[in-house]
N, C-alpha and C. Protein backbone atom coordinates (compact mmCIF):
# COMPACT_ATOMS: atom_id res chain seq x y z
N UNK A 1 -6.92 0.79 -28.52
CA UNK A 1 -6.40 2.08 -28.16
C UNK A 1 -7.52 3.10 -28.36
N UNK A 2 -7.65 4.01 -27.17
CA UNK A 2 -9.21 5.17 -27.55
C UNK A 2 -8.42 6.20 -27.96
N UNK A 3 -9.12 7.04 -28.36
CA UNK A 3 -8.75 7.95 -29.23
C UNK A 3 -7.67 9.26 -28.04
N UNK A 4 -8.04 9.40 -26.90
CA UNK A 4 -7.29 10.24 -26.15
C UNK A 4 -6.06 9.62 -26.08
N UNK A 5 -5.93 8.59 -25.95
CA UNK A 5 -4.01 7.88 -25.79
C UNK A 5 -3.65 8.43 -27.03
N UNK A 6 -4.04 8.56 -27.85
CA UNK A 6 -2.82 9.31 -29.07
C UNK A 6 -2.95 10.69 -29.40
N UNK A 7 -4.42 11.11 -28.87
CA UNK A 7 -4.35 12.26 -29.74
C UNK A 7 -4.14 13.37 -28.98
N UNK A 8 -3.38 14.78 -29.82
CA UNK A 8 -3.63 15.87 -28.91
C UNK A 8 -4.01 17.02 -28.56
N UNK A 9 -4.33 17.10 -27.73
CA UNK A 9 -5.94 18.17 -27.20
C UNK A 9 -5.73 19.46 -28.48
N UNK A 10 -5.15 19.74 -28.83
CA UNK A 10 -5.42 20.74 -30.13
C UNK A 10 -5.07 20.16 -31.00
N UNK A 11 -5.48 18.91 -31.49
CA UNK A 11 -5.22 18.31 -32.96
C UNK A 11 -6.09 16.99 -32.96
N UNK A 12 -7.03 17.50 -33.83
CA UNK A 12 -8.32 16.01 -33.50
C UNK A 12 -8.23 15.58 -35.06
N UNK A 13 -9.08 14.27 -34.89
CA UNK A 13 -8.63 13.33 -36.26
C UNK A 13 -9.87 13.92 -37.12
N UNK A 14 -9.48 14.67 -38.40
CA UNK A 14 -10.87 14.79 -39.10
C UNK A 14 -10.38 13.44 -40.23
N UNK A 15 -11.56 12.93 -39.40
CA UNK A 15 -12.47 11.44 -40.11
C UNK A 15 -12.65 11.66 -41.91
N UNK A 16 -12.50 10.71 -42.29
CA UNK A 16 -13.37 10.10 -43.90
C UNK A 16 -12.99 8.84 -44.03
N UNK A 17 -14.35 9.09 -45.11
CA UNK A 17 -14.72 7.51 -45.60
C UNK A 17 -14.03 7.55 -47.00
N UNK A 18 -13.44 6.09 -47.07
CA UNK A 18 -12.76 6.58 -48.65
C UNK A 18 -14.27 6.31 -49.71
N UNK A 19 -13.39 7.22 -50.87
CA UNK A 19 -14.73 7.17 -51.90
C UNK A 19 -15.19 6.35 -52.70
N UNK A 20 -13.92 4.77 -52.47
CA UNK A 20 -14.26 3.51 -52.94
C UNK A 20 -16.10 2.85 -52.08
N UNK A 21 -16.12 3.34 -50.80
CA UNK A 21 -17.06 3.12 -50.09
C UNK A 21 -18.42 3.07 -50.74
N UNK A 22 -19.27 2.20 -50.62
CA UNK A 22 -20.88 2.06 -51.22
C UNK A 22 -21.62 3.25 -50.70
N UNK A 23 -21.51 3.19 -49.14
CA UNK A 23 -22.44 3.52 -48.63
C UNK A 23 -23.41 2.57 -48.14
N UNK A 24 -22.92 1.50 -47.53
CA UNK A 24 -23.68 0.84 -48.01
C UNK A 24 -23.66 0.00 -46.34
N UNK A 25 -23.22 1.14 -45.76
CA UNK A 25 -22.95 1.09 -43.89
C UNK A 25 -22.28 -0.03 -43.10
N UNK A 26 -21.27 -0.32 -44.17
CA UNK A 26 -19.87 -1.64 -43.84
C UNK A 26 -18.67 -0.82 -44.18
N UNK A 27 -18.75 0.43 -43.42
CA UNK A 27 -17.09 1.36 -43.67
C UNK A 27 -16.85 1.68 -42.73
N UNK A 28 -15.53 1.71 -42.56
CA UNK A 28 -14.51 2.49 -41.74
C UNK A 28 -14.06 3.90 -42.03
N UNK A 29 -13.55 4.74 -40.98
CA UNK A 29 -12.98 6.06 -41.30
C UNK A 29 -11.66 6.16 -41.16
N UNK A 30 -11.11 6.93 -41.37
CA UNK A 30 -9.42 7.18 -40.99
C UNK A 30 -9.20 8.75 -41.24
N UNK A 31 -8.39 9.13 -40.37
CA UNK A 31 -8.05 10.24 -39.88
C UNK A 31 -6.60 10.62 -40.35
N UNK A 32 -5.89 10.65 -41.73
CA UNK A 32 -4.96 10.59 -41.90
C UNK A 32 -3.87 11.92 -41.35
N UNK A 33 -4.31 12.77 -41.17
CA UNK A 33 -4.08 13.98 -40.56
C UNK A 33 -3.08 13.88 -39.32
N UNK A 34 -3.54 12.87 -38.58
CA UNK A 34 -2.61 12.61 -37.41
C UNK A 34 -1.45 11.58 -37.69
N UNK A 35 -1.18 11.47 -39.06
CA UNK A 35 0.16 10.30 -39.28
C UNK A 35 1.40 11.26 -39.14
N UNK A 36 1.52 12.95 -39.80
CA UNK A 36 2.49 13.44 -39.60
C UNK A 36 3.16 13.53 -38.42
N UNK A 37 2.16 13.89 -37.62
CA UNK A 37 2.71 14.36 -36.03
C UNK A 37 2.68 13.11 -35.44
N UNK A 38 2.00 12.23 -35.48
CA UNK A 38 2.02 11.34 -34.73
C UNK A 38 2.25 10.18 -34.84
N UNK A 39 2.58 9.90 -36.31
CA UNK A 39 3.09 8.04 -36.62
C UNK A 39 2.11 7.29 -36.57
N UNK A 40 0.67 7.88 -36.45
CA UNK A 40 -0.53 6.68 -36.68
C UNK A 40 -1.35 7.07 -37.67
N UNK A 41 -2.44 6.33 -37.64
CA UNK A 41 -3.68 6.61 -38.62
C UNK A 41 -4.56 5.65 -37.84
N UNK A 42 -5.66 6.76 -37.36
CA UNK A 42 -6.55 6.36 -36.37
C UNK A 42 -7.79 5.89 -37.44
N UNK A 43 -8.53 4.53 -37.37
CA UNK A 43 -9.01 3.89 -37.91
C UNK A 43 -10.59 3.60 -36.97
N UNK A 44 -11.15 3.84 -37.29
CA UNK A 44 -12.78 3.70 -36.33
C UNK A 44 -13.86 3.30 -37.49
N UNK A 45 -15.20 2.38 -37.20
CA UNK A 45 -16.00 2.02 -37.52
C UNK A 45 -17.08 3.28 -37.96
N UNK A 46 -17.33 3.67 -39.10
CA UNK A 46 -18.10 4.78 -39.21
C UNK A 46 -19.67 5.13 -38.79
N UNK A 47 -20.24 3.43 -38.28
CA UNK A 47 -21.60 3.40 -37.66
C UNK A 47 -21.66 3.73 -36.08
N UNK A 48 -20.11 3.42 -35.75
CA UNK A 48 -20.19 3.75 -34.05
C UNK A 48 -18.88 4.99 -33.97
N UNK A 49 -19.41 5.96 -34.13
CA UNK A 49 -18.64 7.13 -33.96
C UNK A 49 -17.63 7.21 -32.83
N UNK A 50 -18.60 7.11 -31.47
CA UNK A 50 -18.01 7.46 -30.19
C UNK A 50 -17.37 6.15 -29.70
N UNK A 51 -16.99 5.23 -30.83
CA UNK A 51 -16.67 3.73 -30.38
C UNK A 51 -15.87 4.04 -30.19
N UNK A 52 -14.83 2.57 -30.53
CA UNK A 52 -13.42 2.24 -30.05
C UNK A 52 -12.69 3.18 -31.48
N UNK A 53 -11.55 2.77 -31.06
CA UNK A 53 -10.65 3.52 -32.12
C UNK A 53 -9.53 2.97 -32.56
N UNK A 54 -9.02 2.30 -33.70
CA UNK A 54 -7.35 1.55 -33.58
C UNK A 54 -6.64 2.64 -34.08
N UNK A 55 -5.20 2.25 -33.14
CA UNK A 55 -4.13 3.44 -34.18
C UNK A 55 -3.40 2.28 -34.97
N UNK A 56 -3.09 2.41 -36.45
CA UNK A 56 -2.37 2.06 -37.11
C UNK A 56 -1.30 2.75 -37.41
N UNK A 57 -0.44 1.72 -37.14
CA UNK A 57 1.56 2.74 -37.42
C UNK A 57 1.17 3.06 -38.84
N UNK A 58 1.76 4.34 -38.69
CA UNK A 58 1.72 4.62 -40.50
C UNK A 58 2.36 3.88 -41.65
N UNK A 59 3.75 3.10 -41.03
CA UNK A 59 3.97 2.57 -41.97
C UNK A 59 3.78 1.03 -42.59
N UNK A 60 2.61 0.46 -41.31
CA UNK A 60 1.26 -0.79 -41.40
C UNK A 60 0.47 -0.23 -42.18
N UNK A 61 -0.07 1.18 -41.97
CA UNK A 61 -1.31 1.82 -43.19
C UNK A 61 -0.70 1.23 -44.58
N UNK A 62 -0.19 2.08 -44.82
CA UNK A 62 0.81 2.60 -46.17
C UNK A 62 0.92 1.35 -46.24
N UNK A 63 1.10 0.11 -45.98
CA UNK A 63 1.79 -0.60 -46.96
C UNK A 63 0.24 -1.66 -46.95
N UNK A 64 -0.78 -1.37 -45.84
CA UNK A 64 -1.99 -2.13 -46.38
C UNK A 64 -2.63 -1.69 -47.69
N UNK A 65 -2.38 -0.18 -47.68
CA UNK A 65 -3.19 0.51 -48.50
C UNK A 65 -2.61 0.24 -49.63
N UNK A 66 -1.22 -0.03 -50.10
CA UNK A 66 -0.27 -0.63 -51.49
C UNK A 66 -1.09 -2.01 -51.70
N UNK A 67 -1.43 -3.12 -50.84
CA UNK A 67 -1.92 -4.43 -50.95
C UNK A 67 -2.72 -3.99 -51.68
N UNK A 68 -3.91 -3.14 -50.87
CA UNK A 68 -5.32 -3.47 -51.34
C UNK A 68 -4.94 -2.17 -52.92
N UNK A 69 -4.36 -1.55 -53.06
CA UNK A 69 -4.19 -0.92 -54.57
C UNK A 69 -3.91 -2.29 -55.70
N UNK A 70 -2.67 -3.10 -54.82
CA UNK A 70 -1.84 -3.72 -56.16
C UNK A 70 -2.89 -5.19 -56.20
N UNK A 71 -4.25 -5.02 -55.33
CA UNK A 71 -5.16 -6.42 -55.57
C UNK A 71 -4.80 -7.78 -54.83
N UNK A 72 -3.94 -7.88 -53.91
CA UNK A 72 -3.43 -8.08 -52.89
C UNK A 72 -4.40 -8.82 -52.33
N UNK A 73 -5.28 -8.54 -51.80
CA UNK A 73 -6.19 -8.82 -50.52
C UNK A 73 -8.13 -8.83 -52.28
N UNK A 74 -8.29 -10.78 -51.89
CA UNK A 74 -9.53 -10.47 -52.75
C UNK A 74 -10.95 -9.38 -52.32
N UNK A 75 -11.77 -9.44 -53.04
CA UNK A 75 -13.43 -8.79 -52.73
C UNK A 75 -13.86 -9.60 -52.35
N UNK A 76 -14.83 -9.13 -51.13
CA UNK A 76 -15.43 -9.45 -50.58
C UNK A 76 -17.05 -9.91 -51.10
């Protein structure tokens, strides 16, 4: 899904990297901003900006983001 199928023209995804991140240029961004209005959380590769884009249903986020809290999913 690119980023125009969900988003709308006066409401753009401001991007971050979470602060678990190295830096270490193996992160993703997410745009949580657009889950209210829109039921997703737009998810993009933070080395290819103008790439592709996934929308995640918010309530697929939310409950990945509980996994990887409650240790769920091992390190890499």
């Amino acid at each position: 899904m690119t980023e125009g199928h969900f988003v709308m023209p006066e409401q753009r995804p401001q991007w971050f990297t979470s602060s678990y991140s190295s830096n270490g240029g193996a992160c993703v961004e997410v745009a949580v901003n657009l889950a209210p209005s829109q039921g997703i959380v737009p998810v993009r590769d933070s080395k290819v900006v103008d790439g592709p884009v996934v929308g995640v249903r918010t309530a697929a986020f939310s409950a990945f983001v509980a996994g990887v809290r409650a240790g769920t999913f091992p390190a890499a």
